[in-house]
N, C-alpha and C. Protein backbone atom coordinates (compact mmCIF):
# COMPACT_ATOMS: atom_id res chain seq x y z
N UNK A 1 24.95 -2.29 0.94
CA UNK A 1 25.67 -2.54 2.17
C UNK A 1 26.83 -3.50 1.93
N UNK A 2 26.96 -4.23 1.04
CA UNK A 2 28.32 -5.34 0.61
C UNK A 2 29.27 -4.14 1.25
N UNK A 3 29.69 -3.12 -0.02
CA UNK A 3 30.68 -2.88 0.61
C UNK A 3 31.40 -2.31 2.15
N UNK A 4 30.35 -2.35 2.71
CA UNK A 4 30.36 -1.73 4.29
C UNK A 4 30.94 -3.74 4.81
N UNK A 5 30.60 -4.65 4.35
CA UNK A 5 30.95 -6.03 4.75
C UNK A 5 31.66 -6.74 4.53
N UNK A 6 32.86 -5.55 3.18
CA UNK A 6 33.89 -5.89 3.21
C UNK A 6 34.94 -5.28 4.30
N UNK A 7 34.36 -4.85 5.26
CA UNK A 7 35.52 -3.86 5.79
C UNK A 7 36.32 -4.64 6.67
N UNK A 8 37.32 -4.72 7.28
CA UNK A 8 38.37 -5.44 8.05
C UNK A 8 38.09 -5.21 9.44
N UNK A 9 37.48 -3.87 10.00
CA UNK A 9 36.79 -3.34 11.14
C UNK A 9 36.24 -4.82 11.92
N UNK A 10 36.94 -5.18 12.93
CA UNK A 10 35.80 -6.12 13.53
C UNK A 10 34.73 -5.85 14.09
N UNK A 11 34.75 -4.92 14.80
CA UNK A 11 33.67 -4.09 15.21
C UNK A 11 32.57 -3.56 14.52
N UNK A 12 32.69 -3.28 13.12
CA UNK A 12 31.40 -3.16 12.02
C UNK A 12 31.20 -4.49 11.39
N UNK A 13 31.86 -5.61 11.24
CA UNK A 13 31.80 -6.56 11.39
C UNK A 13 30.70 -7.26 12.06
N UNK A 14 31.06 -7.44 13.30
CA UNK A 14 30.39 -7.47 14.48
C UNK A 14 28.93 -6.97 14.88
N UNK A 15 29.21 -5.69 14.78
CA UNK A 15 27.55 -4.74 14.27
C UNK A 15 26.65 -5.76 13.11
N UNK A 16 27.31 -6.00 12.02
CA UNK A 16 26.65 -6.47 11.15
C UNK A 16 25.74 -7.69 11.00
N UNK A 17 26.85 -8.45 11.89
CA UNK A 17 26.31 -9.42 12.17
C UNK A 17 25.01 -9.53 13.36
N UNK A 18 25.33 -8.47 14.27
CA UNK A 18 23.83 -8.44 15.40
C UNK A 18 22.87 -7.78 14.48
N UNK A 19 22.98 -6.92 13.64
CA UNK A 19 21.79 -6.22 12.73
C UNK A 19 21.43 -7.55 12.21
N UNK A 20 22.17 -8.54 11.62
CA UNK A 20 21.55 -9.39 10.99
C UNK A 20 20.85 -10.60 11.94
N UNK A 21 21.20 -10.86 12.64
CA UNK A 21 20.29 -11.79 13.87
C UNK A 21 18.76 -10.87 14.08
N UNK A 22 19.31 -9.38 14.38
CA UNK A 22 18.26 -8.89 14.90
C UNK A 22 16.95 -9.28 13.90
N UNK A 23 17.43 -8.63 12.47
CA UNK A 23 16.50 -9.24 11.30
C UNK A 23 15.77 -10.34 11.10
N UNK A 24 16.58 -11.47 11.52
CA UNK A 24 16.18 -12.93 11.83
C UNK A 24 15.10 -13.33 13.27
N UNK A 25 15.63 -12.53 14.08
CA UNK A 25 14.39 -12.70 15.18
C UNK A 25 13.21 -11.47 15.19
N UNK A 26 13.06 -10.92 14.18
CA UNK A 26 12.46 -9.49 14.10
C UNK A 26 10.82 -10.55 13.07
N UNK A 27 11.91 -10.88 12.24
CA UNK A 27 10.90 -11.89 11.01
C UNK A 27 10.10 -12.98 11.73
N UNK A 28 10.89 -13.97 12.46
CA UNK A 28 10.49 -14.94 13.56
C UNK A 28 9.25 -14.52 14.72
N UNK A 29 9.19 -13.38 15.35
CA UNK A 29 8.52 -12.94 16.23
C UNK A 29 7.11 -12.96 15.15
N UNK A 30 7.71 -12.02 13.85
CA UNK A 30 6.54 -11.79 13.17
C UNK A 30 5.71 -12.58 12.73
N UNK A 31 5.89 -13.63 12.42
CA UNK A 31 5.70 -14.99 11.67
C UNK A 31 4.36 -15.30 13.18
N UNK A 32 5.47 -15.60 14.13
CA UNK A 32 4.76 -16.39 15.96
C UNK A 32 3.89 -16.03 16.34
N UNK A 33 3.59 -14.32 15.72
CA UNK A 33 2.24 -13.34 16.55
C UNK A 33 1.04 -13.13 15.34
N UNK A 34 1.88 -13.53 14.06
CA UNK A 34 0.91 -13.04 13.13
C UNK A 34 0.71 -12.08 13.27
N UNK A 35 1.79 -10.94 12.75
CA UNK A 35 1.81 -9.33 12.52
C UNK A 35 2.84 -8.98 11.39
N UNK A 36 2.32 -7.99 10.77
CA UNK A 36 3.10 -7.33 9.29
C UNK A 36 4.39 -7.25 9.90
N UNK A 37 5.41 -7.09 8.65
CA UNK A 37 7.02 -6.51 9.44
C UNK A 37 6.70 -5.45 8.56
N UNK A 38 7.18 -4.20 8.93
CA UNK A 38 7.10 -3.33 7.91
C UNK A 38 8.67 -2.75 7.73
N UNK A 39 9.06 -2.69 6.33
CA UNK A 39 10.54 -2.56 5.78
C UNK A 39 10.83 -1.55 4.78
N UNK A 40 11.61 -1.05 4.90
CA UNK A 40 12.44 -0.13 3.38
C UNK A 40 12.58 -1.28 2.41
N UNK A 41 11.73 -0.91 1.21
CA UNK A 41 11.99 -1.93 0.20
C UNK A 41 12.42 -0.78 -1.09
N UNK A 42 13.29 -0.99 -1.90
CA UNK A 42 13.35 0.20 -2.91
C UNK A 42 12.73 1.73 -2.46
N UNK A 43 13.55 2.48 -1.64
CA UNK A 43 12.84 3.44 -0.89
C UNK A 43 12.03 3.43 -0.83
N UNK A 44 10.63 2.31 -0.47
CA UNK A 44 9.31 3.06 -0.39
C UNK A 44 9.32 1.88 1.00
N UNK A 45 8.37 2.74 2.24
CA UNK A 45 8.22 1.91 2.88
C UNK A 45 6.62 1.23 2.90
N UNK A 46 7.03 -0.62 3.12
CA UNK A 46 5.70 -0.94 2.82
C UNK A 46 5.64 -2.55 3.84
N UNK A 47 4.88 -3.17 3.83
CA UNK A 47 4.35 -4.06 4.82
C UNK A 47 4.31 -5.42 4.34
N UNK A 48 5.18 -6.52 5.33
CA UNK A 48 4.56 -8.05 4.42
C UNK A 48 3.77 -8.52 5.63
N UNK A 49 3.29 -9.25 5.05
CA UNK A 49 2.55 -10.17 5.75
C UNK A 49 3.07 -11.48 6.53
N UNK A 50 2.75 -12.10 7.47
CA UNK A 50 3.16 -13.08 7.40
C UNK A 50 3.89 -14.29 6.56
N UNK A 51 2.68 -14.49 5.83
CA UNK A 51 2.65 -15.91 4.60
C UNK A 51 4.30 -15.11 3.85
N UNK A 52 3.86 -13.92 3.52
CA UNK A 52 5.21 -13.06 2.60
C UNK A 52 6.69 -13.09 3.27
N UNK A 53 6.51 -13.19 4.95
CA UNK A 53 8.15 -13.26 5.74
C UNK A 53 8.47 -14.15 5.39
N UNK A 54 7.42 -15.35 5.65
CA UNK A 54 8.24 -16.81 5.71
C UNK A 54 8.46 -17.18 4.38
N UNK A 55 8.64 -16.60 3.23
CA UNK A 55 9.02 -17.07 1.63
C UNK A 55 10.53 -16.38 1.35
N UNK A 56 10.63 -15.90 2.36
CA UNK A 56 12.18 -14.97 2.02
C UNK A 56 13.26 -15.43 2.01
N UNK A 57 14.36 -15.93 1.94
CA UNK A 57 15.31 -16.22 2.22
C UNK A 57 15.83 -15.91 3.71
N UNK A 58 16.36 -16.96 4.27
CA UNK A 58 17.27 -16.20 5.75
C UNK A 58 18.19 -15.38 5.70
N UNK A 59 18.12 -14.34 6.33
CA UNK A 59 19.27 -13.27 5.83
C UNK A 59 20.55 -13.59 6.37
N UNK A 60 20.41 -14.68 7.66
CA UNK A 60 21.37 -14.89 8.02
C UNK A 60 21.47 -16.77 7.78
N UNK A 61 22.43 -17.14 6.68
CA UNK A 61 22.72 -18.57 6.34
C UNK A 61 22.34 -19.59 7.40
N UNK A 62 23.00 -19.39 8.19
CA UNK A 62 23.47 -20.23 9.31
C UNK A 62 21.95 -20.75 10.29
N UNK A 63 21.38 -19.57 9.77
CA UNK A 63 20.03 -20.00 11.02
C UNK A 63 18.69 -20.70 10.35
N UNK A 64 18.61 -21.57 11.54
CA UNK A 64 17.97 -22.82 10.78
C UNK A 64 16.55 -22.51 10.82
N UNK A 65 15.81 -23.25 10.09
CA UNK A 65 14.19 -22.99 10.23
C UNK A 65 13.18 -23.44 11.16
N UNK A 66 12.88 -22.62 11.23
CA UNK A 66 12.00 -23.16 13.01
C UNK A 66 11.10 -24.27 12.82
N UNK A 67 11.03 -25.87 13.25
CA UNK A 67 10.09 -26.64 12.55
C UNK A 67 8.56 -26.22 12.41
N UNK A 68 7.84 -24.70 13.38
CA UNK A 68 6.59 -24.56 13.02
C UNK A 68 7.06 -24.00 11.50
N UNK A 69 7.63 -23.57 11.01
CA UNK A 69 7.53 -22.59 10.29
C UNK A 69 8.07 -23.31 8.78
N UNK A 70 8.44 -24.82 8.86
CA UNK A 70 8.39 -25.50 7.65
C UNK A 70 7.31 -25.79 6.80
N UNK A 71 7.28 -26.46 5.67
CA UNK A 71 6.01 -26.30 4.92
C UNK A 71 5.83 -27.91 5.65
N UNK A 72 4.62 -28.22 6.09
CA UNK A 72 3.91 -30.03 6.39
C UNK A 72 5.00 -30.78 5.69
N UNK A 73 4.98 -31.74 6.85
CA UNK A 73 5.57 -33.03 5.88
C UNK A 73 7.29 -33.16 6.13
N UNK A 74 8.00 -31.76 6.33
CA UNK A 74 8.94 -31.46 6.24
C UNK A 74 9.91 -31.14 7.79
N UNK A 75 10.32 -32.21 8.17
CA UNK A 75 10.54 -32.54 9.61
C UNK A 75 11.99 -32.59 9.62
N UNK A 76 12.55 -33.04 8.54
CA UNK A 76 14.09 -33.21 9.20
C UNK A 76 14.87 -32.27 9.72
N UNK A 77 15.74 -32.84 10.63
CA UNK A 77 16.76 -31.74 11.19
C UNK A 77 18.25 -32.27 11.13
């Protein structure tokens, strides 16, 4: 997908960026209810777990970590 995020289009732009929030609150919900996300990983589709969402990277930089969802101990903001 990079090169679809190089495009000048603000509007796919734009798209890209709500696909990517959506991702971010899709993971978040999952994490809150304790339920699998299930994803296209190397064409095969397959299931993480909780413990497995929250080790991922944020797909989107900018969004911060929810303090339940830090490891103990780890409070600052």
């Amino acid at each position: 997908m990079s090169e679809i995020r190089e495009l000048d289009d603000p509007v796919i732009r734009g798209a890209l960026a709500a696909l990517d929030r959506a991702a971010e609150e899709a993971r978040r919900i999952a994490i809150q209810t304790g339920t699998e996300l299930i994803i296209m990983r190397n064409g095969e589709i397959c299931s993480l777990s909780p413990e497995e969402i929250a080790k991922l990277p944020p797909v989107v930089e900018s969004t911060p970590v929810a303090p339940a969802l830090r490891p103990s101990g780890d409070r600052s903001d």
